[in-house]
Protein backbone atom coordinates (compact mmCIF):
# COMPACT_ATOMS: atom_id res chain seq x y z
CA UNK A 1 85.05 119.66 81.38
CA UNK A 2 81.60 117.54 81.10
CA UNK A 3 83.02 115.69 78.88
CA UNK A 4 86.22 114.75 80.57
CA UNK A 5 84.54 114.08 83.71
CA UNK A 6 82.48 111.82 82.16
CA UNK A 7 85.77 109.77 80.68
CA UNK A 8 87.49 109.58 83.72
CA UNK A 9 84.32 108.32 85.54
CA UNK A 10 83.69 105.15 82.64
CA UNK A 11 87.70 104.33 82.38
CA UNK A 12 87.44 104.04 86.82
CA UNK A 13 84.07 102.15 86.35
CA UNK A 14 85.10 100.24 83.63
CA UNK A 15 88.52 99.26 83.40
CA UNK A 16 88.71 96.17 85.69
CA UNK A 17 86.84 94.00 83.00
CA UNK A 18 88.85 92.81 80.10
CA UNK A 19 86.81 91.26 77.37
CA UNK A 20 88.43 87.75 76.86
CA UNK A 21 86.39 87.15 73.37
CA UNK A 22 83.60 87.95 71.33
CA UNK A 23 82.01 86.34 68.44
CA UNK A 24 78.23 86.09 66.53
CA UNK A 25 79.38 82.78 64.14
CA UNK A 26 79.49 85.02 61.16
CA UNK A 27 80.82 85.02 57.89
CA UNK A 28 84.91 83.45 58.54
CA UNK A 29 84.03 81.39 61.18
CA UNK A 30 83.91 77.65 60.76
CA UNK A 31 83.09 74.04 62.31
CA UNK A 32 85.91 71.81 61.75
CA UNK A 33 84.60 67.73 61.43
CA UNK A 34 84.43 65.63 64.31
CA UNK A 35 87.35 64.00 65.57
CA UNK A 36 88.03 61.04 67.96
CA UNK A 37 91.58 62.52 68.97
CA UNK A 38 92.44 59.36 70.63
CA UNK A 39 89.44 59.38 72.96
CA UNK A 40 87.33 55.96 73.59
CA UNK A 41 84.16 57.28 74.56
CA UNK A 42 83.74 60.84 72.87
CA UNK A 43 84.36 63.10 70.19
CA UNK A 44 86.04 66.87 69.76
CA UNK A 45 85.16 69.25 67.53
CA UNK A 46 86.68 72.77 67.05
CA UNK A 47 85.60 76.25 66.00
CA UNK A 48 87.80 77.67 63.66
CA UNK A 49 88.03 81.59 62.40
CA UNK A 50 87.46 85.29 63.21
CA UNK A 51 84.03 87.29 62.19
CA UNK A 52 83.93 90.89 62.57
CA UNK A 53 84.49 91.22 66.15
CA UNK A 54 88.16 90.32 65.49
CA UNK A 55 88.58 87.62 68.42
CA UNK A 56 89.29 84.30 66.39
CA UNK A 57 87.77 80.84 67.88
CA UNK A 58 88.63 78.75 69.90
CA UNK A 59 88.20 80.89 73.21
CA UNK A 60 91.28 80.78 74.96
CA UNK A 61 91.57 80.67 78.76
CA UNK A 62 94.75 80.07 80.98
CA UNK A 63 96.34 79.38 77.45
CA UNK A 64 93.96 76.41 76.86
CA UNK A 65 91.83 76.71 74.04
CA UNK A 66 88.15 75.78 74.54
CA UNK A 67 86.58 72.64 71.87
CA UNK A 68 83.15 71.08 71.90
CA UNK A 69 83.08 67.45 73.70
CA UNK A 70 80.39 65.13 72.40
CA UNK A 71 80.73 62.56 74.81
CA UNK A 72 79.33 59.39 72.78
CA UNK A 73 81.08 55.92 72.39
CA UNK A 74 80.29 55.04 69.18
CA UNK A 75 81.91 55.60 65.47
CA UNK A 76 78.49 56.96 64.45
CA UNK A 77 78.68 60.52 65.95
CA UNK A 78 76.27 61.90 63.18
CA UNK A 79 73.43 59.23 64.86
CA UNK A 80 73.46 60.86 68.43
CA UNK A 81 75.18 64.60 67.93
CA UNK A 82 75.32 67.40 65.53
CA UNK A 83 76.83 70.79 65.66
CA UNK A 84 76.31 73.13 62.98
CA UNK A 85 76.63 76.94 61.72
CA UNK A 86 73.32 77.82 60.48
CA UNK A 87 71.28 80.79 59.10
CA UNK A 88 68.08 81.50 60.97
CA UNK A 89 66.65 84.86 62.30
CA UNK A 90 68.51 85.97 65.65
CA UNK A 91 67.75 88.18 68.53
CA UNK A 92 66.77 91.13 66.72
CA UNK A 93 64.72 89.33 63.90
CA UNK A 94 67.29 89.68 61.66
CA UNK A 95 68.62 87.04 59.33
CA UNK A 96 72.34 85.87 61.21
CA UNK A 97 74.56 83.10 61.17
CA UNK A 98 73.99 81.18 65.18
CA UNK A 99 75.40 78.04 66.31
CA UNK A 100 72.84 74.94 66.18
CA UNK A 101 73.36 72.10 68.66
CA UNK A 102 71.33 69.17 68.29
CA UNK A 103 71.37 65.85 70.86
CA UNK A 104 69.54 63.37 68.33
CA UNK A 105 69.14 60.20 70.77
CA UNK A 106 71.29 59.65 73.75
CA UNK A 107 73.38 56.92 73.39
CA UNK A 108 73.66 56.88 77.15
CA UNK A 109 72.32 58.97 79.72
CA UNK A 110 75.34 61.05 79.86
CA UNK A 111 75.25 62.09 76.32
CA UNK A 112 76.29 65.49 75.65
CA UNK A 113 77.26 68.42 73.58
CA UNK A 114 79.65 70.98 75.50
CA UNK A 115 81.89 73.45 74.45
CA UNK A 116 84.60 73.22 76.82
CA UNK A 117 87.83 74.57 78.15
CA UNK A 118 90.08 71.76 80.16
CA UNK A 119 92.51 74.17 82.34
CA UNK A 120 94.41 73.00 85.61
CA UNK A 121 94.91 76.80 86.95
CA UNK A 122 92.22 78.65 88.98
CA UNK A 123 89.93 80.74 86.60
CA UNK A 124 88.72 83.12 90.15
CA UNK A 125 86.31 85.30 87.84
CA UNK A 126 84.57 85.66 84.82
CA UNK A 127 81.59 86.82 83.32
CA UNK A 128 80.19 85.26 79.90
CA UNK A 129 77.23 86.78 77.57
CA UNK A 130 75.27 85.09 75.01
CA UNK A 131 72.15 84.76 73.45
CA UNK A 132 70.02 81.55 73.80
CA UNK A 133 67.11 79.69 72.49
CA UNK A 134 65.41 76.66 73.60
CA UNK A 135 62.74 74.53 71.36
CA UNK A 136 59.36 75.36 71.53
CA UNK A 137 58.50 71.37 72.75
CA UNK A 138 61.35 71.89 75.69
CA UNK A 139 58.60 70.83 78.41
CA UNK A 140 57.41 67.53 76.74
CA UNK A 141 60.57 66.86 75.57
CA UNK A 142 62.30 66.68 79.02
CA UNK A 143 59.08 65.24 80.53
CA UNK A 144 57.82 64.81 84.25
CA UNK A 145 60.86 65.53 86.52
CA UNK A 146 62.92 66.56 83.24
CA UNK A 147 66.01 68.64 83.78
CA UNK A 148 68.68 70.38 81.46
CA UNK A 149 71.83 72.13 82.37
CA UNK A 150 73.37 74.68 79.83
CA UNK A 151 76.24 75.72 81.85
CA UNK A 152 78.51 73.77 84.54
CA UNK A 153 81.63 74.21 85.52
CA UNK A 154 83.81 71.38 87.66
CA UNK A 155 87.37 70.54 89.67
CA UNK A 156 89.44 67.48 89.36
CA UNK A 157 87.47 66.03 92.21
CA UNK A 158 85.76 68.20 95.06
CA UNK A 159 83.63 70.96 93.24
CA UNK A 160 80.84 71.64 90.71
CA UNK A 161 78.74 74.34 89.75
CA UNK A 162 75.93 74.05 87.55
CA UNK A 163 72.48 75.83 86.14
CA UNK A 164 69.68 73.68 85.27
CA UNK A 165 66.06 74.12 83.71
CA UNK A 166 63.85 72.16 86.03
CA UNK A 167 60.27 71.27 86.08
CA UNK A 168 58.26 71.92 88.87
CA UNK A 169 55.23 70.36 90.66
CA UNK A 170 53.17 73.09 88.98
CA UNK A 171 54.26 71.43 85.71
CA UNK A 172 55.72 75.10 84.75
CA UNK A 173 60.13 74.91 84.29
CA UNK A 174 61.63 76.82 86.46
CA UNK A 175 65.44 77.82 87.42
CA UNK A 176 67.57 75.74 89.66
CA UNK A 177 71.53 76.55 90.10
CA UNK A 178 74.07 74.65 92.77
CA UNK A 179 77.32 73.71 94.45
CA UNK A 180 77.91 69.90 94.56
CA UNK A 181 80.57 67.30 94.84
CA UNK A 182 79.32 65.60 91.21
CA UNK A 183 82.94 65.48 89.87
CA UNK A 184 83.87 61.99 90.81
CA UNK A 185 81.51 59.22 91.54
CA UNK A 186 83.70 57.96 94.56
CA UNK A 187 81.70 59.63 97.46
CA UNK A 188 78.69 60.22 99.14
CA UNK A 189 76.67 63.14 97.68
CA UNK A 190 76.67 66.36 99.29
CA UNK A 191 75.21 69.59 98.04
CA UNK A 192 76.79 72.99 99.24
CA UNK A 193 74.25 75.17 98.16
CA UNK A 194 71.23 76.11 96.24
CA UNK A 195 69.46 78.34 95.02
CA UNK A 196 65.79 78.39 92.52
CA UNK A 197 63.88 80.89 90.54
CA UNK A 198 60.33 80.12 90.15
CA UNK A 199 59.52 83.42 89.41
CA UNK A 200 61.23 84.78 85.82
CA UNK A 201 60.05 82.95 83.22
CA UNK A 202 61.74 80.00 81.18
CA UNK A 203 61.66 81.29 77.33
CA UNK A 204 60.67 78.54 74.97
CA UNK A 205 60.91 79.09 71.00
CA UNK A 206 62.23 82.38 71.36
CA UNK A 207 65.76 83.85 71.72
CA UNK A 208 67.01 85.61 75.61
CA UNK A 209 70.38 86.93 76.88
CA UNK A 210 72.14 84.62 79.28
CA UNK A 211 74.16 86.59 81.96
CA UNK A 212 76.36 84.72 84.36
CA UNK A 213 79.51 85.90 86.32
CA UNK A 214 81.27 83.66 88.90
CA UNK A 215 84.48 84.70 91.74
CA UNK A 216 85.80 81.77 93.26
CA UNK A 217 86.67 82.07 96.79
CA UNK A 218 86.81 79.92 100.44
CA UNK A 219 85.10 82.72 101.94
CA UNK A 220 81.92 84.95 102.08
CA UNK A 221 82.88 86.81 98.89
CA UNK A 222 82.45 84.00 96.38
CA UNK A 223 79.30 84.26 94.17
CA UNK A 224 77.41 82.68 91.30
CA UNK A 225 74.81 85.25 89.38
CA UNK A 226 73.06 84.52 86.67
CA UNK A 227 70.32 87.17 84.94
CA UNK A 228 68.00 86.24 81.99
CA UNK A 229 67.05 89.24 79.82
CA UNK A 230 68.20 91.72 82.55
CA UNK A 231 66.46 90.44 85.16
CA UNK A 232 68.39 88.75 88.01
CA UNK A 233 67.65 85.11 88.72
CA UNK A 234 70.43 83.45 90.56
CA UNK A 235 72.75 85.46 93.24
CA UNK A 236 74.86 82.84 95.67
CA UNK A 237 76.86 84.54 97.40
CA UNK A 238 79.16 82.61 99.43
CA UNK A 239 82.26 79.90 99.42
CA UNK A 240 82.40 78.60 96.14
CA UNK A 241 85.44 76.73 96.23
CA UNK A 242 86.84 73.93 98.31
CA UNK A 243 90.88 72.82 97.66
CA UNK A 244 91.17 72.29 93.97
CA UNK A 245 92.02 74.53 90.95
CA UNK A 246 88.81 74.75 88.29
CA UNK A 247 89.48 71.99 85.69
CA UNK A 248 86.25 72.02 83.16
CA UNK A 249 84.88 75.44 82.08
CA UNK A 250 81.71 74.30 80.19
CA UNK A 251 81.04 77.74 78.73
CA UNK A 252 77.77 76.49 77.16
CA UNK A 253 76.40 73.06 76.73
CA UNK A 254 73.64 70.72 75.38
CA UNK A 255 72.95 67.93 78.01
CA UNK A 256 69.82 67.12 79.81
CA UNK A 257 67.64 63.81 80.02
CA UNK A 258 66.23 63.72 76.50
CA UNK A 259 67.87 64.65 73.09
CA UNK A 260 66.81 68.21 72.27
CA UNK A 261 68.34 71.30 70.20
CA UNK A 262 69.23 74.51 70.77
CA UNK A 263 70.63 77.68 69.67
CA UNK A 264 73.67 80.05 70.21
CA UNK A 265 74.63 83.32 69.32
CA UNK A 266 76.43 86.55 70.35
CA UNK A 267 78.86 85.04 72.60
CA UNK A 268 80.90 87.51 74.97
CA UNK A 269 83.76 86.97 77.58
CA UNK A 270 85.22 89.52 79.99
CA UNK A 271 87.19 88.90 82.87
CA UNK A 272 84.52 90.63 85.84
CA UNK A 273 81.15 92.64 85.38
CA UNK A 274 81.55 95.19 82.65
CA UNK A 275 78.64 96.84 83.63
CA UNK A 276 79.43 97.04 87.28
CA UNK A 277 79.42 94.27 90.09
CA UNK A 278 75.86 92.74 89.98
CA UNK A 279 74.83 94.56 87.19
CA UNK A 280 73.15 93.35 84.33
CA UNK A 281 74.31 94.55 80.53
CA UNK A 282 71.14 93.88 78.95
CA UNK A 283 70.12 97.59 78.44
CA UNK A 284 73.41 98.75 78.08
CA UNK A 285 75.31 96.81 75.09
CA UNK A 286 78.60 95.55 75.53
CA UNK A 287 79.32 96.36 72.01
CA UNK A 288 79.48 100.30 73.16
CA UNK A 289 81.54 99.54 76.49
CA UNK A 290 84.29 97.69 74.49
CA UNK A 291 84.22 100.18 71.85
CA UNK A 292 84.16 103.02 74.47
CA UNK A 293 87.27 101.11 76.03
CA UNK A 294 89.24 100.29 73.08
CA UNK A 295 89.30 104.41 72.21
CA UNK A 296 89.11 105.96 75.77
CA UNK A 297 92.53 106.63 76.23
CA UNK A 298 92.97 108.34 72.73
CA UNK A 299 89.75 110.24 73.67
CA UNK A 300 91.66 111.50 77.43
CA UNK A 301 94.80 112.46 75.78
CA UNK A 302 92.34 114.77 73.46
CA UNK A 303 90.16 116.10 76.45
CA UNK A 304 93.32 116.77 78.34
C-alpha cells in the first residue's frame, strides 16, 4: 500500500512535465559543416543524431527544428566561429563527449554563436537543463563593463528576454536577467523589468547546472527563474509578454562583447518544472524522474 501511495503521489506531482529532449553529445551524434543556406550575413549549422538518451538532434519545438546561427558576413566562418564535438572531462570528472563553442574575433559587434529555434506560435512554458562552463580568463576577457548573455529569447518586434553575466563596480561578475523591447531597432528603449544576483557566485573554469523555466503571460502569473547549481538566482514573476507570439528561442548561445569559448553538455527539455513549480532538479536527477515516468504506469497496473 506504501508503495502504491507513493506512485500515485509522483504520477500527480509529476505528470504535467513532458520532457521535450535530452542529449549529452555522445557517441552518434554529429556537427554537420557550416552552411550559408541563402543567408547574406550568417551561417547555419545543424546537429545531427541520437546518443543514448534516444531523443535525436535537432530539438524540435512547435514542429520547427532548432540549428546554430553564426551570425558573421563573411565566407571565412572558420576565422570568427567554431563549433565542435569534443572530448574533455565533464561534470562528474569523467572523460565525455560536450559541445565546444568558440567566438574567435568578432567580425562585428553582433557576432554570435546561438543555437536557435525560429517558431511563429507561442511557446507559454518551458523549462531547459544543461550543464555549463565558462573560461577561466572570462573576467579579463569581457573587460571593464563586459557583459555576456547565454540565453535570450525574442518576438517579431515587442519582446525580449535575456540572462547576462555582468561585471560589477566591485570588479566581481555578477547575474543580471530582463524584459526589453531589443527586437527591432525602430523605437525608443524601454526596459520592463529586471532583476540581479550579486550574491551566488559566477563559476569560471569549472562546469555548473543551468536551470531556467519561463510561462508567458499578460498578467501576474508570468515568470522567468533561473537557478545555478540548485540555488535560485533569478525569480520575475510578472507580465512577460506584450502582443506577439515568441519568434527566437535561443536555447543556449555564445555572444557577448569579446570572442570567448565555452562549453555544453547534458542538455534537457521538458515542457514545465519536473521537479515541482520553483523547484530546482539539481539534487534530484532528471534522469530518475523520466525513467520513473516512462515505467510508472506499468508499475500501477502491477501495484493495483
Amino acid at each position: 500500500m506504501k508503495k502504491l501511495l507513493l506512485i500515485v503521489f509522483l504520477v500527480n506531482s509529476l505528470c504535467g512535465a513532458e520532457l521535450i529532449f535530452k542529449s549529452a553529445f555522445e557517441d552518434g551524434v554529429n556537427l554537420l559543416s557550416p552552411d550559408r543556406k541563402g543567408s547574406a550575413n550568417c551561417w547555419w549549422q545543424e546537429l545531427e543524431g541520437s546518443d543514448s538518451s534516444g531523443f535525436s538532434w535537432p530539438i524540435e519545438l512547435q514542429g520547427e527544428e532548432g540549428q546554430f546561427q553564426m551570425i558573421v558576413d563573411s565566407d571565412d566562418i572558420n576565422r570568427y566561429v567554431k563549433n565542435e564535438i569534443i572530448e574533455t572531462n565533464g561534470i562528474d570528472n569523467k572523460k565525455t563527449r560536450v559541445l565546444h563553442q568558440t567566438v574567435k574575433e568578432k567580425e562585428h559587434t553582433w557576432t554570435q554563436d546561438p543555437y536557435v529555434v525560429h517558431i511563429d506560435k507561442e511557446q507559454k512554458k518551458l523549462y531547459l537543463r544543461y550543464s555549463l562552463k565558462f573560461p577561466k580568463n572570462l573576467k579579463s576577457k569581457l573587460g571593464k563593463d563586459g557583459w555576456l548573455t547565454f540565453f535570450e529569447f525574442k518576438t517579431k518586434s515587442d519582446y525580449r528576454v535575456a540572462i547576462y553575466v555582468y561585471e560589477g563596480k566591485d570588479k566581481k561578475l555578477y547575474w543580471y536577467a530582463h524584459g526589453d523591447n531589443v527586437v527591432l531597432d525602430d523605437r525608443p528603449y524601454k526596459e520592463f523589468w529586471s532583476k540581479e544576483n550579486k550574491d551566488i557566485e559566477v563559476p569560471t573554469d569549472k562546469w555548473f547546472d543551468v536551470e531556467i523555466f519561463w510561462n508567458r503571460s499578460k498578467g501576474d502569473n508570468g515568470r522567468v527563474w533561473m537557478a545555478i547549481d540548485g540555488e535560485e538566482v533569478i525569480d520575475y514573476q510578472g507580465s512577460t509578454k506584450l502582443d506577439d507570439a515568441m519568434h527566437q528561442i535561443m536555447l543556449f548561445t555564445n555572444y557577448s562583447n569579446a570572442p570567448i569559448e565555452q562549453w555544453v553538455d547534458n542538455v534537457e527539455v521538458w515542457s514545465d518544472y519536473p521537479c515541482g513549480e520553483g523547484k530546482s532538479c539539481h539534487e534530484s536527477s532528471t534522469n530518475s524522474i523520466s525513467g520513473f515516468m516512462d515505467n510508472a504506469e506499468s508499475m500501477n497496473n502491477f501495484f493495483w
